[in-house]
C-alpha atoms as a PDB file:
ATOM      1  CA  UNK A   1       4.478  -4.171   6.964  1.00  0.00           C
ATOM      2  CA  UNK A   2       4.432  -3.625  10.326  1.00  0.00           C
ATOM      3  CA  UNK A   3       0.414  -3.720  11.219  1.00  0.00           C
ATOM      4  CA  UNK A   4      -1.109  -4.660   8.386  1.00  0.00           C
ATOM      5  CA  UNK A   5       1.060  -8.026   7.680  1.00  0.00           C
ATOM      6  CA  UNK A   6       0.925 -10.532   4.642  1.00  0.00           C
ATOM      7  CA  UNK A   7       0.506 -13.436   7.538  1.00  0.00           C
ATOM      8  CA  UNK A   8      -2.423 -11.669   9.620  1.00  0.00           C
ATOM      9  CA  UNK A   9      -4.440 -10.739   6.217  1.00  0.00           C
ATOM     10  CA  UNK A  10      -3.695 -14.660   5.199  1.00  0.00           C
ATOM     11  CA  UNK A  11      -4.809 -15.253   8.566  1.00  0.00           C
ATOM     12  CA  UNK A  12      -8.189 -13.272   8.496  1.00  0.00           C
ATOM     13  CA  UNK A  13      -9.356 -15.257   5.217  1.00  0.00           C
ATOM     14  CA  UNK A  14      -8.858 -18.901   6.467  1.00  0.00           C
ATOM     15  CA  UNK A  15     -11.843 -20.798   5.955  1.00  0.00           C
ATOM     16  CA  UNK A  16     -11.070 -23.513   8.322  1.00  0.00           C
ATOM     17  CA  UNK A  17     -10.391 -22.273  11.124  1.00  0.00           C
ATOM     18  CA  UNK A  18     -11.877 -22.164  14.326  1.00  0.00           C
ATOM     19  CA  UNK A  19     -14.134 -19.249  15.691  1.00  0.00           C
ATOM     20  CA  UNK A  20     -12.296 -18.694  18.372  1.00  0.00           C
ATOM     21  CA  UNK A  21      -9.175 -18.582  15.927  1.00  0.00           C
ATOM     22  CA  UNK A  22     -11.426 -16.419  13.894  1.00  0.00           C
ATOM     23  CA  UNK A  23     -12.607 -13.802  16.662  1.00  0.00           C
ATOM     24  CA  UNK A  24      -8.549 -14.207  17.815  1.00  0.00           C
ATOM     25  CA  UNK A  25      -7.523 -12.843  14.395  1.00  0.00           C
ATOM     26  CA  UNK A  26     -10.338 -10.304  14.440  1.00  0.00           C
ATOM     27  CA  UNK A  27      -9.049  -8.397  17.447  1.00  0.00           C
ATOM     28  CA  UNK A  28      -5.497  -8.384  16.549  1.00  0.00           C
ATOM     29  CA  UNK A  29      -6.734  -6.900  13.328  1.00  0.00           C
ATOM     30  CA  UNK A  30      -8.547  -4.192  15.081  1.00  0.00           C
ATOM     31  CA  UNK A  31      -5.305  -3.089  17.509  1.00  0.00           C
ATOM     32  CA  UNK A  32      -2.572  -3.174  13.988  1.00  0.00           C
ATOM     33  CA  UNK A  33      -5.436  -0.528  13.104  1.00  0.00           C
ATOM     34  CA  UNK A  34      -6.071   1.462  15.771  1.00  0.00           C
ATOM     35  CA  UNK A  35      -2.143   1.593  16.165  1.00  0.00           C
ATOM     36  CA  UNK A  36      -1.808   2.514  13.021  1.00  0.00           C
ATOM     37  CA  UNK A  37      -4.604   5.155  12.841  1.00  0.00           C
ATOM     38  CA  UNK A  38      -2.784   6.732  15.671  1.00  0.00           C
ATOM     39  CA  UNK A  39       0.803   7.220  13.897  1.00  0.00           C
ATOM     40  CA  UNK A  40      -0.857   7.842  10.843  1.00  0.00           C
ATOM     41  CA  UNK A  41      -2.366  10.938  12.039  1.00  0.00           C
ATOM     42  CA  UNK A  42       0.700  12.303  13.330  1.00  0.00           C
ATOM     43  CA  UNK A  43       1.915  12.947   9.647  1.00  0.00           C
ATOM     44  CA  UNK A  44      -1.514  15.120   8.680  1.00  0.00           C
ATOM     45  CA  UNK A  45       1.576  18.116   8.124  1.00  0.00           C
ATOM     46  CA  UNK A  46       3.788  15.946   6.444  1.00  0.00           C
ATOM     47  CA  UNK A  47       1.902  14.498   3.556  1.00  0.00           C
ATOM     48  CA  UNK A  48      -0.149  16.465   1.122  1.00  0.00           C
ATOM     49  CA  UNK A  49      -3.546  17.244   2.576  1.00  0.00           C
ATOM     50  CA  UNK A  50      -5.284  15.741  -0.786  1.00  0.00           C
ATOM     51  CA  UNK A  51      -2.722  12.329   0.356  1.00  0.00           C
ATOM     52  CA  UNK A  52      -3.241  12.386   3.884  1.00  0.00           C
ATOM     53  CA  UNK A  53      -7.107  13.200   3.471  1.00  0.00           C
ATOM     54  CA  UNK A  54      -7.446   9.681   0.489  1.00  0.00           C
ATOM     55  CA  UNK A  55      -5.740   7.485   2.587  1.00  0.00           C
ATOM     56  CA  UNK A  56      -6.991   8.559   5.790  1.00  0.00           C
ATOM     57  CA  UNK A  57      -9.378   5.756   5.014  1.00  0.00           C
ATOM     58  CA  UNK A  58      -9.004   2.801   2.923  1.00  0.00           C
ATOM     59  CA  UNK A  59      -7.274   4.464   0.548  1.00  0.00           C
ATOM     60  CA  UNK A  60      -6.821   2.102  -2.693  1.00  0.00           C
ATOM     61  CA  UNK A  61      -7.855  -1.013  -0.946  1.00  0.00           C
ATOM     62  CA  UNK A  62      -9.131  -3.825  -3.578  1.00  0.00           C
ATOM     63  CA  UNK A  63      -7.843  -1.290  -6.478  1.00  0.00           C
ATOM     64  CA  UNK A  64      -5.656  -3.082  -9.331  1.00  0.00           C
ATOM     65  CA  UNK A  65      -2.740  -2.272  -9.852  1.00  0.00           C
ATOM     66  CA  UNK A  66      -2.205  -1.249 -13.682  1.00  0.00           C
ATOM     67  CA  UNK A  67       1.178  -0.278 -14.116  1.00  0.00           C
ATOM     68  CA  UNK A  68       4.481   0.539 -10.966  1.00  0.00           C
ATOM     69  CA  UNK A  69       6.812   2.761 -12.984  1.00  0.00           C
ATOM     70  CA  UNK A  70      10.441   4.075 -11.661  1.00  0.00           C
ATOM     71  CA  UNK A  71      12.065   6.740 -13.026  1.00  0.00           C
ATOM     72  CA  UNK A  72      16.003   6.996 -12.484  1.00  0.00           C
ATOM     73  CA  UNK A  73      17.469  10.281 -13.274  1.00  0.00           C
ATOM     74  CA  UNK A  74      20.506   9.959 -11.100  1.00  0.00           C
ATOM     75  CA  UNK A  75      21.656   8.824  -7.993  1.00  0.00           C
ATOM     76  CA  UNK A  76      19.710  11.087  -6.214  1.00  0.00           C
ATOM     77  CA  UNK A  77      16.538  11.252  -8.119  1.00  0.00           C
ATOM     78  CA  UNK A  78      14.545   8.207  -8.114  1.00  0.00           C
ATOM     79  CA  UNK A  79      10.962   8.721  -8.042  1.00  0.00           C
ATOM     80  CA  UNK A  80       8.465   5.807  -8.174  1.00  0.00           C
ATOM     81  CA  UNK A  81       4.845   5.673  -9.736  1.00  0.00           C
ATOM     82  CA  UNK A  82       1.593   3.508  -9.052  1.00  0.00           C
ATOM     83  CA  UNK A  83      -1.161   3.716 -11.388  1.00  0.00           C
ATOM     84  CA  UNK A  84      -3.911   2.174  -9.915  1.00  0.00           C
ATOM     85  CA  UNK A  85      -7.897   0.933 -11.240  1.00  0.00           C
ATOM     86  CA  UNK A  86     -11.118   0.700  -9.312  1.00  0.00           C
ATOM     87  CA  UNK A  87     -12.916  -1.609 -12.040  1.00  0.00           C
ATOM     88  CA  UNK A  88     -10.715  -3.297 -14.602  1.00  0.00           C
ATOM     89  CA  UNK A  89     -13.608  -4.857 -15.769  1.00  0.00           C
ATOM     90  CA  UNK A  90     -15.942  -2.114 -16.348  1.00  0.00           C
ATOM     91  CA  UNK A  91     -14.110   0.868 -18.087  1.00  0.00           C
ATOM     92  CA  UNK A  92     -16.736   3.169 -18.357  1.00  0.00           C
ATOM     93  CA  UNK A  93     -17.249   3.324 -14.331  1.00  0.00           C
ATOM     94  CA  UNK A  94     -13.492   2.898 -14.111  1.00  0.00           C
ATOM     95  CA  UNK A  95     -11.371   5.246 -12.062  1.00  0.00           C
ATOM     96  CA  UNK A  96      -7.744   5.467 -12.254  1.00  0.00           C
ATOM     97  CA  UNK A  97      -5.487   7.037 -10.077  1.00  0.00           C
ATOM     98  CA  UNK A  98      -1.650   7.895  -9.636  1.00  0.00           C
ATOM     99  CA  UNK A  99       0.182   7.766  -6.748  1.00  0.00           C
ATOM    100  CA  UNK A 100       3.772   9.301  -7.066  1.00  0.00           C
ATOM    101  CA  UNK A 101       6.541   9.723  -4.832  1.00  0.00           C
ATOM    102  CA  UNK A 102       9.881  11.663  -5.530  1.00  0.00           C
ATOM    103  CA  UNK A 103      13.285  12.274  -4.491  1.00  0.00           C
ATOM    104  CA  UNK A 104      12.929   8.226  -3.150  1.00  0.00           C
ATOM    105  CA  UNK A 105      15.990   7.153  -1.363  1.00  0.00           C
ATOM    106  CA  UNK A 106      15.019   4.228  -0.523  1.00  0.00           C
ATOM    107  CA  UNK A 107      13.471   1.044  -2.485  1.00  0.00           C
ATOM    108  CA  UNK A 108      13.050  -2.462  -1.350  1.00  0.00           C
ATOM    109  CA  UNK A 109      10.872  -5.133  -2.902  1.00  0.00           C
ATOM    110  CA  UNK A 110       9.782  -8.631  -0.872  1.00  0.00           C
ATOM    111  CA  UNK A 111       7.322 -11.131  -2.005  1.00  0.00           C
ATOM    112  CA  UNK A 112       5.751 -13.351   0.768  1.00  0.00           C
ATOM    113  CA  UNK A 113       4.129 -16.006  -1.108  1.00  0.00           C
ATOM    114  CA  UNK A 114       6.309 -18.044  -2.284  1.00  0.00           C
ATOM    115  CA  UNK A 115       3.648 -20.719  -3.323  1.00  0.00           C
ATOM    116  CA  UNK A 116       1.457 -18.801  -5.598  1.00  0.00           C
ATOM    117  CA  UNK A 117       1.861 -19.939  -9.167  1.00  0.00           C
ATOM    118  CA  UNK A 118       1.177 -16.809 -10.657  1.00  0.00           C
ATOM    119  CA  UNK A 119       3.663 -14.313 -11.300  1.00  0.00           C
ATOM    120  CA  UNK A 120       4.235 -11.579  -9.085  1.00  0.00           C
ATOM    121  CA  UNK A 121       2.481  -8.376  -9.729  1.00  0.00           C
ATOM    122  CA  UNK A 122       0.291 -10.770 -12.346  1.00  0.00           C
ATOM    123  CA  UNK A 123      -2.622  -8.099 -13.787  1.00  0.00           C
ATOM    124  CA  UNK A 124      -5.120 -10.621 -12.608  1.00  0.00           C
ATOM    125  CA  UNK A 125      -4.815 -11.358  -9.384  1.00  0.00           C
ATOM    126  CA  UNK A 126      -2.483  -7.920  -7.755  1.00  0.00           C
ATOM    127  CA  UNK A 127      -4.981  -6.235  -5.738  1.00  0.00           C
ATOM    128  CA  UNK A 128      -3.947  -3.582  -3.657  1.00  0.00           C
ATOM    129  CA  UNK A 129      -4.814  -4.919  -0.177  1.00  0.00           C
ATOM    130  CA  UNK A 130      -3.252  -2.103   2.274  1.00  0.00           C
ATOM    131  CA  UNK A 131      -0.528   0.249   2.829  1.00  0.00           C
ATOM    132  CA  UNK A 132       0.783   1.903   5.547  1.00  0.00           C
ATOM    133  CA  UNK A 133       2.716   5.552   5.703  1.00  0.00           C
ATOM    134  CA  UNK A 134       5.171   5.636   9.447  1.00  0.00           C
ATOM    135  CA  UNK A 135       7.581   8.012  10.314  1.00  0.00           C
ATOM    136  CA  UNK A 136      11.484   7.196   9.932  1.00  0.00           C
ATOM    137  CA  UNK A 137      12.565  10.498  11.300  1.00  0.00           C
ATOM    138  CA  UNK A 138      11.749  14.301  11.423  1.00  0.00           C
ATOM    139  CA  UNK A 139      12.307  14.450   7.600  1.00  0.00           C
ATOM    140  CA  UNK A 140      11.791  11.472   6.008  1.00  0.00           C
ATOM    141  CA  UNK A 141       8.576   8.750   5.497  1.00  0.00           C
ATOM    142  CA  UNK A 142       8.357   5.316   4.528  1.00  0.00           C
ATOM    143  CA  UNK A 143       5.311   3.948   2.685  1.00  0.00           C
ATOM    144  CA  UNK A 144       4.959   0.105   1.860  1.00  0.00           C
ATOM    145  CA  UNK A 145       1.587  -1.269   0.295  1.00  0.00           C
ATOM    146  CA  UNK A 146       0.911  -4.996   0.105  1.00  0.00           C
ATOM    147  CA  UNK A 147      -0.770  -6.910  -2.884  1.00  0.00           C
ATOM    148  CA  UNK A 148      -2.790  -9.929  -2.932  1.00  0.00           C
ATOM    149  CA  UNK A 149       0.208 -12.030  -4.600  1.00  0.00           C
ATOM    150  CA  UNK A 150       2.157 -11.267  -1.942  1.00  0.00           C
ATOM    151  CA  UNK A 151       4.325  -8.853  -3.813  1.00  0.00           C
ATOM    152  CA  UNK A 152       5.452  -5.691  -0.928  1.00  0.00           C
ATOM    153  CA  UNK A 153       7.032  -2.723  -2.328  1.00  0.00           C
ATOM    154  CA  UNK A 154       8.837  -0.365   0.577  1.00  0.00           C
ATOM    155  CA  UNK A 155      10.447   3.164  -0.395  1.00  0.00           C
ATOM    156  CA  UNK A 156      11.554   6.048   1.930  1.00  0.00           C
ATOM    157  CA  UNK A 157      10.817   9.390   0.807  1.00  0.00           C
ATOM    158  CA  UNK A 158      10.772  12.953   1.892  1.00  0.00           C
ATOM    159  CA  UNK A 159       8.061  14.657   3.962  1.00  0.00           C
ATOM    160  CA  UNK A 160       5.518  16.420   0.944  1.00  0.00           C
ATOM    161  CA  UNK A 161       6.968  14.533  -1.621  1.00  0.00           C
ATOM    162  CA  UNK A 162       4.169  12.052  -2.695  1.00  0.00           C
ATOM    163  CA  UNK A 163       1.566  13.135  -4.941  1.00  0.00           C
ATOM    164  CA  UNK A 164      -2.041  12.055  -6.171  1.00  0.00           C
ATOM    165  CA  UNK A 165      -3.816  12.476  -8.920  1.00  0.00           C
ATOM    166  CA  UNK A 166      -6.996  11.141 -10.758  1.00  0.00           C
ATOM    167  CA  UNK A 167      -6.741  10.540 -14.558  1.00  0.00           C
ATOM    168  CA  UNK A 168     -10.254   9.467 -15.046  1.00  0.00           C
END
């Protein structure tokens, strides 16, 4: 991630740390997103409007993850699936979401916390904490989203091919 990193979000939730630590990791928080915000907008033509328009704000911030799904159908058809939950806990308030991308030519996975003694992408503790969408070129996008294991999923996809859809 390149503004919204595992080490500045571990960072931000420090208890004991100073306040001027505190306030320090506060305003470098606020220029990753204003940066961000900036080259995010310059892809409102190359998403979706119904993508570009959900995560134009938090997107699926403190969402669980359910279920990351890749479909191989050759070597130049990979296309990669999140299904996502507001409220695991309360099903009848629940809403659940995919996100899908297609035609992905690029797929990297990372996990930066070594130390956690759960397993990665464990059902109880993988909240979605950000993601980020940046231009690689005139075609092509890369999106990477962070979870609160540490687990970071990066793919590269073409411009217009990510979808969204609610399933309840």
């Amino acid at each position: 991630m390149k503004y919204f990193s595992y080490d500045l979000h571990l960072a931000q939730n420090m208890d004991n740390i100073s306040e001027e630590e505190s306030n320090r990791n506060n305003l470098q928080w606020i220029k990753c997103f204003i940066k961000y915000s900036e080259i995010f907008e310059t892809l409102t033509n190359r998403l979706p409007h119904d993508v570009f328009e959900h995560f134009y704000s938090w997107g699926f911030h403190d969402y669980r993850l359910i279920k990351m799904e890749m479909k191989h159908e050759s070597l130049l058809n990979l296309s990669v699936h999140f299904t996502v939950s507001s409220d695991v806990e309360n099903i009848e308030n629940e809403k659940l979401w995919v996100l899908s991308f297609q035609n992905v030519s690029f797929y990297n996975y990372n996990h930066y916390n070594f130390d956690n003694q759960e397993s990665v992408f464990h059902r109880e503790i993988d909240d979605w904490l950000y993601q980020e969408f940046l231009p690689i070129d005139q075609s092509k996008i890369s999106f990477e989203v962070l979870f609160s294991s540490g687990g970071n999923v990066l793919l590269h996809f073409p411009d217009k091919s990510v979808t969204i859809k609610r399933i309840k």
